[in-house]
Protein backbone atom coordinates (compact mmCIF):
# COMPACT_ATOMS: atom_id res chain seq x y z
CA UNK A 1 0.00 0.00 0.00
CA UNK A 2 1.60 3.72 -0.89
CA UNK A 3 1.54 6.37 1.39
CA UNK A 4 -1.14 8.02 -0.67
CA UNK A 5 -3.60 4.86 0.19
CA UNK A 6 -3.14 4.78 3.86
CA UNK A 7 -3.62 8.50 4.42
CA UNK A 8 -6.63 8.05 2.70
CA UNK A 9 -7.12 4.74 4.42
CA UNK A 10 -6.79 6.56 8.14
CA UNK A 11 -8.84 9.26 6.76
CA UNK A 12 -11.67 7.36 6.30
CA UNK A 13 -11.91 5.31 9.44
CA UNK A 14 -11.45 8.72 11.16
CA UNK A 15 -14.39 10.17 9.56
CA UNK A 16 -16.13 7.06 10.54
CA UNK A 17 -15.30 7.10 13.86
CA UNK A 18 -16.17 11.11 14.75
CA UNK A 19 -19.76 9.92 12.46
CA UNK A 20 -20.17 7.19 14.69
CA UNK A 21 -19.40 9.10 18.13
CA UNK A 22 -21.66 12.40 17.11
CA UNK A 23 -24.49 9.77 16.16
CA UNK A 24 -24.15 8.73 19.58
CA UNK A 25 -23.78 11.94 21.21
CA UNK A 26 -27.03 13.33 18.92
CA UNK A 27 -29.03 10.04 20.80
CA UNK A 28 -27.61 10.64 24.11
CA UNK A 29 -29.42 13.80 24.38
CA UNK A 30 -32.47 12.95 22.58
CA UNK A 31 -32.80 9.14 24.97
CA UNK A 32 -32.64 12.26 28.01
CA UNK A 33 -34.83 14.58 26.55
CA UNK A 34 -37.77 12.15 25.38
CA UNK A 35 -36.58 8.61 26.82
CA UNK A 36 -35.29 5.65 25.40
CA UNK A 37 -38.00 3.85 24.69
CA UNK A 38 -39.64 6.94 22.48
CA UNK A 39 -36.60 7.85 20.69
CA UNK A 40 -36.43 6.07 16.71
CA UNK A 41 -34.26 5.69 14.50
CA UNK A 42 -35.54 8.26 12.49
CA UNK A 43 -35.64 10.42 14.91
CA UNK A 44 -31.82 10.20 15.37
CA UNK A 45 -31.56 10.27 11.98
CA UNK A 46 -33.40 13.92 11.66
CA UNK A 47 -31.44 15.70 15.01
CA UNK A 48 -27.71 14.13 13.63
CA UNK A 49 -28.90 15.28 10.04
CA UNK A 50 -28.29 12.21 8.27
CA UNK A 51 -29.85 9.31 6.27
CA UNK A 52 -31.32 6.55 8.78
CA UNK A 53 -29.07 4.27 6.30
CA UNK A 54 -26.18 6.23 7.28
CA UNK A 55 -27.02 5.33 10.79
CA UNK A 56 -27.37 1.48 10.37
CA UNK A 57 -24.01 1.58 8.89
CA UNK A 58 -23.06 1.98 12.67
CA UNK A 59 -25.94 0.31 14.62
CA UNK A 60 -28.20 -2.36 13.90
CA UNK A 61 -30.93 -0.77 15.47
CA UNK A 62 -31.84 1.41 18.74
CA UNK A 63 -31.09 -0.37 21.09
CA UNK A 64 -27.37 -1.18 19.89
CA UNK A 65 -27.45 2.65 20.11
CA UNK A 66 -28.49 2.61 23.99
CA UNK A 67 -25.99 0.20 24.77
CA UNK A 68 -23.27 2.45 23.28
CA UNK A 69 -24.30 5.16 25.67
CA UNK A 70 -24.39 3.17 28.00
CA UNK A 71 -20.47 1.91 27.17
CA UNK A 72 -19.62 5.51 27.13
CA UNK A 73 -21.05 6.07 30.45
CA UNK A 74 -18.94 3.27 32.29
CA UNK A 75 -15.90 3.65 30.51
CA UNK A 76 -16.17 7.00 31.70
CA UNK A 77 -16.39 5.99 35.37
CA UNK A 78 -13.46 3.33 34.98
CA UNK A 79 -11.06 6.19 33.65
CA UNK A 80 -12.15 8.57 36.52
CA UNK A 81 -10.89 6.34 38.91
CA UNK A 82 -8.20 7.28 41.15
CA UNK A 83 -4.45 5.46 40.68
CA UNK A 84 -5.03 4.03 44.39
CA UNK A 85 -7.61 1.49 43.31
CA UNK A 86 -4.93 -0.15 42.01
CA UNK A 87 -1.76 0.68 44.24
CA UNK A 88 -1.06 -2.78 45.98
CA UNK A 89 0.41 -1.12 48.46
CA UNK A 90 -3.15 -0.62 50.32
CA UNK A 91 -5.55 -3.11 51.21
CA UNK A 92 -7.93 -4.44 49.59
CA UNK A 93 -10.39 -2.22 52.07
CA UNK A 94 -8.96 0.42 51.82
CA UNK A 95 -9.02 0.41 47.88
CA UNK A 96 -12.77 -0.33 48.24
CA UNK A 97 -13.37 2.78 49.90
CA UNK A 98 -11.36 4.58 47.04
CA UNK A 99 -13.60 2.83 44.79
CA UNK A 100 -17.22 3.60 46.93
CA UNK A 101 -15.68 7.30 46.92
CA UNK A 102 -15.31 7.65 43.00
CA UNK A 103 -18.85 6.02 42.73
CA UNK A 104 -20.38 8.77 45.37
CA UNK A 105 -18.43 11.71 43.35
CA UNK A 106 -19.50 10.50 39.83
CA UNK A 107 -23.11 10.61 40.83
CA UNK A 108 -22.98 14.48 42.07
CA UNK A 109 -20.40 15.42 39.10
CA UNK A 110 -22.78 13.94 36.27
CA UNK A 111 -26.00 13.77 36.79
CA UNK A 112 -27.38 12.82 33.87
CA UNK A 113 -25.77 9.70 34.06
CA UNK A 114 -27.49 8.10 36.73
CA UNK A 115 -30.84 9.18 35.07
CA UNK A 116 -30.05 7.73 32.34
CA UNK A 117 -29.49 4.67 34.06
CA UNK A 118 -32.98 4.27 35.31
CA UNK A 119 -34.19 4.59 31.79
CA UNK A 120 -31.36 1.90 30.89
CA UNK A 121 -32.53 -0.65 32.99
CA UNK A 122 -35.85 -1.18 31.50
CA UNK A 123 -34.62 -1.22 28.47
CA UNK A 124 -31.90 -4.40 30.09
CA UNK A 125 -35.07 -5.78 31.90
CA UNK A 126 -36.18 -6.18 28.16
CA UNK A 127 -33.45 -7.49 26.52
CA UNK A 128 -31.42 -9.38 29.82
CA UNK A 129 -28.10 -9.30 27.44
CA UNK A 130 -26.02 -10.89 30.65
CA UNK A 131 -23.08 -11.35 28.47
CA UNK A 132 -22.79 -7.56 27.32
CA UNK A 133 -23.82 -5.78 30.70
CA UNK A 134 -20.79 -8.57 32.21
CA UNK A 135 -18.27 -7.17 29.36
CA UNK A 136 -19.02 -3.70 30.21
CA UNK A 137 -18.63 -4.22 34.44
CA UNK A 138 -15.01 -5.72 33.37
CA UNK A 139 -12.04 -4.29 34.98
CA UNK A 140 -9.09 -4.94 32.37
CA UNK A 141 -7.42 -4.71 35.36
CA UNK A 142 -8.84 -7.15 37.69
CA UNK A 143 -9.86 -9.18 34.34
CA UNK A 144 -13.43 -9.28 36.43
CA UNK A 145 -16.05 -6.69 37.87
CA UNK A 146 -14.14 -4.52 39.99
CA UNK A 147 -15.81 -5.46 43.37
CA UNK A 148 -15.49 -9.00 42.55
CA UNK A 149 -11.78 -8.34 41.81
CA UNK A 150 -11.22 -6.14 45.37
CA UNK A 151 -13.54 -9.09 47.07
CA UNK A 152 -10.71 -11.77 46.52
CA UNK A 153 -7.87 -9.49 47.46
CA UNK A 154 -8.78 -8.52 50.78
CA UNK A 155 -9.99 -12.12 52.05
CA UNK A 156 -6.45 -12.90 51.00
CA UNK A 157 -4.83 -9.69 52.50
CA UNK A 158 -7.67 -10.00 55.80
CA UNK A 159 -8.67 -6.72 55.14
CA UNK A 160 -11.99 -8.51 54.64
CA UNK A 161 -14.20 -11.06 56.40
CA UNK A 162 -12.89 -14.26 54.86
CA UNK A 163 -15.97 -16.62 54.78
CA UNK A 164 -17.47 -13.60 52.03
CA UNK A 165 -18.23 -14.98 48.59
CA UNK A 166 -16.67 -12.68 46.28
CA UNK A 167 -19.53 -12.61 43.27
CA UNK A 168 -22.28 -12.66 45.97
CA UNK A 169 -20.40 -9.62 47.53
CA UNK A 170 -20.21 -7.77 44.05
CA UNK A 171 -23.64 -8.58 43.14
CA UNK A 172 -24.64 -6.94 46.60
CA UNK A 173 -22.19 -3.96 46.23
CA UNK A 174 -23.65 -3.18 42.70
CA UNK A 175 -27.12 -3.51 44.04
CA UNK A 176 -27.03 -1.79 46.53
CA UNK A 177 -25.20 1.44 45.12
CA UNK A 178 -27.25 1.31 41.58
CA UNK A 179 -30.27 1.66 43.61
CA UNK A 180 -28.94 4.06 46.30
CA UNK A 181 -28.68 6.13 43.24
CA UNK A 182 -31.72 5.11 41.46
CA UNK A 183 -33.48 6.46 44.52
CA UNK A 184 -31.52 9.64 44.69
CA UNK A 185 -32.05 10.48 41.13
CA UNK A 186 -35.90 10.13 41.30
CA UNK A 187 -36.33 11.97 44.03
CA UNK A 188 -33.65 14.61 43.81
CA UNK A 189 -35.72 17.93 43.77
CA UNK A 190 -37.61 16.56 47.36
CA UNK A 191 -35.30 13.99 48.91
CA UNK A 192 -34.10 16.80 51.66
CA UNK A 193 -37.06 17.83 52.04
CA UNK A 194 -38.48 14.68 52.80
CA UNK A 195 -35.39 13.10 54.89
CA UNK A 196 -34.01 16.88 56.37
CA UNK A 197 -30.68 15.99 55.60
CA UNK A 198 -28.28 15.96 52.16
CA UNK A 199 -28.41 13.32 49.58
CA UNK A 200 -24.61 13.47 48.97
CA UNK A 201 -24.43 12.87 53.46
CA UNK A 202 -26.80 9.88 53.21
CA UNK A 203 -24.91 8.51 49.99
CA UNK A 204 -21.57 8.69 52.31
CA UNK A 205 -22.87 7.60 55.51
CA UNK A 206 -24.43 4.61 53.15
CA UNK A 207 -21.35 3.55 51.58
CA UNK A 208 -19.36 3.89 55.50
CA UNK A 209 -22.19 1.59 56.45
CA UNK A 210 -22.17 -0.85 53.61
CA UNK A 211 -17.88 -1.38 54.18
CA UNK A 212 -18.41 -1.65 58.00
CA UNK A 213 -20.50 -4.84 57.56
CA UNK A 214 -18.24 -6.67 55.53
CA UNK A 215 -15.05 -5.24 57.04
CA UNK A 216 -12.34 -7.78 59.26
């Protein structure tokens, strides 16, 4: 191949690539403004101003489309997290906390996130892709979920109670936070109201709880 042909080459899966991300970025903010579920192809077609068979060059349908956001929306998370998560030179406790921390400061930072994530998971509910939602929770790190990852490490390390069972703990970590935040999100404009205290003090004092019970 001459240089000629891979400039060109490059140049085109560039293009494709910045198409690809504004398509998702146009559906992003119309899945927030109208919902998932009401959003069409065509519809994402009309805001990104482009053919809908410029769009299933990309995505198969809608939904491959939520899932995308979704992606973006995790691996944002994963590359906010701070170096110590993985510094082996803390516990594995200690590296939760780092890790409950990041999740608490995402949720105030963006927002939007979390509501999307209540739209998200009826849209899972729907679908119950277990293989995808498992790729997307994957540390490359850890090679596994994150909590699942941390789990192991500190019943080696005794930073942790050692009779926990590491998936069972992750599946109860993630559970508990996504709908911590689930409940924050829906009832953001009268939770203090309602509860005369902060949502980001009862997210912290949650998390301090949470690590207390399964804590050597």
């Amino acid at each position: 191949m001459n240089e000629n042909s891979s400039k060109s080459e490059r140049g085109y899966h560039s293009h494709r690539e910045r198409q690809r991300a504004f398509i998702i970025t146009v559906a992003e903010q119309l899945f927030h403004r109208d919902g998932i579920q009401s959003v069409t192809i065509a519809d994402i077609a009309d805001a990104a101003t482009v053919t809908r068979a410029t769009i299933y060059r990309y995505f198969a349908n809608r939904l491959e489309i939520a899932w995308a956001v979704q992606r973006q929306y995790l691996d944002l998370f994963h590359a906010s997290l701070p170096i110590d998560v993985h510094n082996e030179l803390l516990s594995a406790v200690q590296r939760m906390h780092v890790v409950m921390t990041a999740h608490r400061d995402y949720f105030f930072l963006f927002p939007l996130r979390a509501q999307y994530f209540v739209q998200f998971d009826t849209v899972y509910a729907n679908t119950v892709d277990t293989e995808q939602i498992l790729e997307l929770n994957r540390s490359e790190y850890f090679g596994e979920d994150i909590w699942t990852g941390l789990v192991r490490l500190g019943i080696l390390d005794g930073s942790l109670i050692n009779n926990l069972e590491p998936t069972t703990i992750s599946a109860m970590l993630n559970t508990m936070i996504s709908g911590l935040e689930r409940k924050l999100t829906m009832s953001s404009e009268s939770f203090e109201g309602e509860y005369a205290c902060s949502a980001r003090i009862v997210y912290t004092n949650a998390c301090e709880v949470i690590m207390r019970g399964i804590t050597a």
